[in-house]
C-alpha atoms as a PDB file:
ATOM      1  CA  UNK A   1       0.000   0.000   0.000  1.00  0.00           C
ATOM      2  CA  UNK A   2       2.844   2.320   1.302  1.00  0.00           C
ATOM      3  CA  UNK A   3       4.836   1.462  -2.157  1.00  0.00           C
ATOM      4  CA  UNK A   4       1.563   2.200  -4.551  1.00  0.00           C
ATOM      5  CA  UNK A   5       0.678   5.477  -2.891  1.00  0.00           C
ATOM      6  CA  UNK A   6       4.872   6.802  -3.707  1.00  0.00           C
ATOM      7  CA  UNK A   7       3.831   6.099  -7.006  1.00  0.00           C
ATOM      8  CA  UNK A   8       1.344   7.396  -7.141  1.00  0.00           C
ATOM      9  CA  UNK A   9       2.506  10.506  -5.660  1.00  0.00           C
ATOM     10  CA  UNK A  10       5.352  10.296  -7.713  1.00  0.00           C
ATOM     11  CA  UNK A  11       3.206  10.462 -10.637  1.00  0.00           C
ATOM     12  CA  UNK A  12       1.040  13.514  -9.241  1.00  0.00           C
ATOM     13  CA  UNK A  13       4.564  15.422  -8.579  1.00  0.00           C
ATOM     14  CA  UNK A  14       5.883  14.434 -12.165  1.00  0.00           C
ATOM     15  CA  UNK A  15       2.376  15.901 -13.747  1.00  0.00           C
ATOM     16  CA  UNK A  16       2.803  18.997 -11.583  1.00  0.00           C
ATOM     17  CA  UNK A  17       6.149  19.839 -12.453  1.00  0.00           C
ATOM     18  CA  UNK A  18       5.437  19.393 -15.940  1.00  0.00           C
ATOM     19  CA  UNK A  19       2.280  21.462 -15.540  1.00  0.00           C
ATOM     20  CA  UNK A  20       4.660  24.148 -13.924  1.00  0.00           C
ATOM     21  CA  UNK A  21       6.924  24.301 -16.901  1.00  0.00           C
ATOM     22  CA  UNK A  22       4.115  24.848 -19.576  1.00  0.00           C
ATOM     23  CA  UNK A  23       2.748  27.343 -17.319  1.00  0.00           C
ATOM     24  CA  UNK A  24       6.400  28.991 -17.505  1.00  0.00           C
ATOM     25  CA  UNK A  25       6.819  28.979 -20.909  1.00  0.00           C
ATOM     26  CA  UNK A  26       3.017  30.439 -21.466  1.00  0.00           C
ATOM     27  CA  UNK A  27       4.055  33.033 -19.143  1.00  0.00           C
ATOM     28  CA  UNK A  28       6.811  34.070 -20.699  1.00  0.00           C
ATOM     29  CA  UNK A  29       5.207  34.126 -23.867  1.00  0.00           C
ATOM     30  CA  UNK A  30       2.463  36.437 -22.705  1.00  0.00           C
ATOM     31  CA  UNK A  31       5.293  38.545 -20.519  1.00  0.00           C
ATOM     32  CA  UNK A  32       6.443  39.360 -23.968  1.00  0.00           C
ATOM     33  CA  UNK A  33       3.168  39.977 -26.072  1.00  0.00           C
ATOM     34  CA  UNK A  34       2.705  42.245 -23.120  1.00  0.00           C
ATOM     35  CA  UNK A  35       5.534  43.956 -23.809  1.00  0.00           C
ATOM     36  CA  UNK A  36       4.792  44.697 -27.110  1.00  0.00           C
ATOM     37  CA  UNK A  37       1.935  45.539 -26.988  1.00  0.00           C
ATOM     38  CA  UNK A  38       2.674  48.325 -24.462  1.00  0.00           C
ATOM     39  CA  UNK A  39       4.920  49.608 -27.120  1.00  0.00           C
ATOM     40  CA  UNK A  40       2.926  49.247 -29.984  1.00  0.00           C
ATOM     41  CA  UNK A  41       0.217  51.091 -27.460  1.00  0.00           C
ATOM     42  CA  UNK A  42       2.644  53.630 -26.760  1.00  0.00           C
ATOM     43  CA  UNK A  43       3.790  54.300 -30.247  1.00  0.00           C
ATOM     44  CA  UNK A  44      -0.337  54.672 -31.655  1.00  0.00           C
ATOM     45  CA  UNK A  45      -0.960  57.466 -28.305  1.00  0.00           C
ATOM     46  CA  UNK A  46       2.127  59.327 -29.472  1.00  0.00           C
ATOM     47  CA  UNK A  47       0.606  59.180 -33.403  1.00  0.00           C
ATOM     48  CA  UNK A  48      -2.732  60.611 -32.079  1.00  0.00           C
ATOM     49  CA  UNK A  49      -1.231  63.218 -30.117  1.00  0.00           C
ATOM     50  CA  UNK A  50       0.436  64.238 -33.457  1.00  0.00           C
ATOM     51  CA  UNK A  51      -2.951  63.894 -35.149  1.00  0.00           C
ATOM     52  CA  UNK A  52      -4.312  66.047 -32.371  1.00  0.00           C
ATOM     53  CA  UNK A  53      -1.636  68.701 -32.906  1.00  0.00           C
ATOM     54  CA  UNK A  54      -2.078  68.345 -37.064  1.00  0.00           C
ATOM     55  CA  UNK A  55      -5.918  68.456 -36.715  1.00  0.00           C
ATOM     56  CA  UNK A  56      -5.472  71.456 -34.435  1.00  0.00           C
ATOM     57  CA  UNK A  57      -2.902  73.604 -36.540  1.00  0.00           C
ATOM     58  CA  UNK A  58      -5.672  72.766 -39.198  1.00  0.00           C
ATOM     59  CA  UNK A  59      -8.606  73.916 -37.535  1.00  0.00           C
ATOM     60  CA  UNK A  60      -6.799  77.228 -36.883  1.00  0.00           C
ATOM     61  CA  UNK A  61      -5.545  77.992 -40.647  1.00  0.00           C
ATOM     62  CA  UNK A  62      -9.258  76.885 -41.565  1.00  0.00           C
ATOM     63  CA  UNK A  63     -10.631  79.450 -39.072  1.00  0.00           C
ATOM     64  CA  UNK A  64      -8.238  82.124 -40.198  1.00  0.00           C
ATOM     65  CA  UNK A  65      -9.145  81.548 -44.092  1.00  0.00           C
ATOM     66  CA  UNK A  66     -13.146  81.919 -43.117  1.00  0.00           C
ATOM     67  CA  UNK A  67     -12.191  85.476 -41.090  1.00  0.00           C
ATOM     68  CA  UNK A  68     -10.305  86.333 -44.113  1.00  0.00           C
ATOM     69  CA  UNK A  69     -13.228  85.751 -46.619  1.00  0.00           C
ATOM     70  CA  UNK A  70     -15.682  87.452 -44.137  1.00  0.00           C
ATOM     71  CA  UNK A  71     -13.445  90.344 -43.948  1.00  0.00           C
ATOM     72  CA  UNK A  72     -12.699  90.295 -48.028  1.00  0.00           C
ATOM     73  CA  UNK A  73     -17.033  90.275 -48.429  1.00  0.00           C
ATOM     74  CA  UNK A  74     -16.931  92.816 -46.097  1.00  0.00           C
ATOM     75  CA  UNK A  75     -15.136  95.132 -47.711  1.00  0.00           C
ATOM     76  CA  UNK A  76     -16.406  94.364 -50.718  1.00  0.00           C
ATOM     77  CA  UNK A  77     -20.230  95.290 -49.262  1.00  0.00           C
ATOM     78  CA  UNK A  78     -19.049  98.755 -48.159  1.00  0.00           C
ATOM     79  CA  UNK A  79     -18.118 100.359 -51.222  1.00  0.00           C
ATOM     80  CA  UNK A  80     -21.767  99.496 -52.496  1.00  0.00           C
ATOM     81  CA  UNK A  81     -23.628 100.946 -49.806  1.00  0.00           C
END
């Protein structure tokens, strides 16, 4: 009795250890995907602050062009009154 329950423990210890080592080598596998996928995250918030800044400088020229047609109509309604 003694001898079958080593084995069997034997056997449990042997499936646990090589449950451990998949478990290792999944975690390192997400540890990494992690990883770059914090980069690749970092990388796409530093292309939409960009964006931000383009969409921005945009906005502004747009705005300036519409003050600068308001102003040309304007002074082209003045002479006519």
């Amino acid at each position: 009795m003694l001898e079958n329950n080593l084995s069997q423990l034997e056997q449990l210890v042997g499936a646990l250890l090589q449950e451990n080592k998949t478990l290792q080598g999944s975690n390192a596998t997400l540890t990494k995907e992690l990883q770059t996928l914090k980069e690749e995250n970092e990388t796409l918030q530093l292309a939409a602050l960009e964006q931000e800044e383009l969409h921005g400088a945009t906005a502004a020229r747009i705005q300036a062009l519409v003050e600068l047609a308001r102003a040309g109509q304007s002074a082209e309604a003045a002479p006519n009154q």
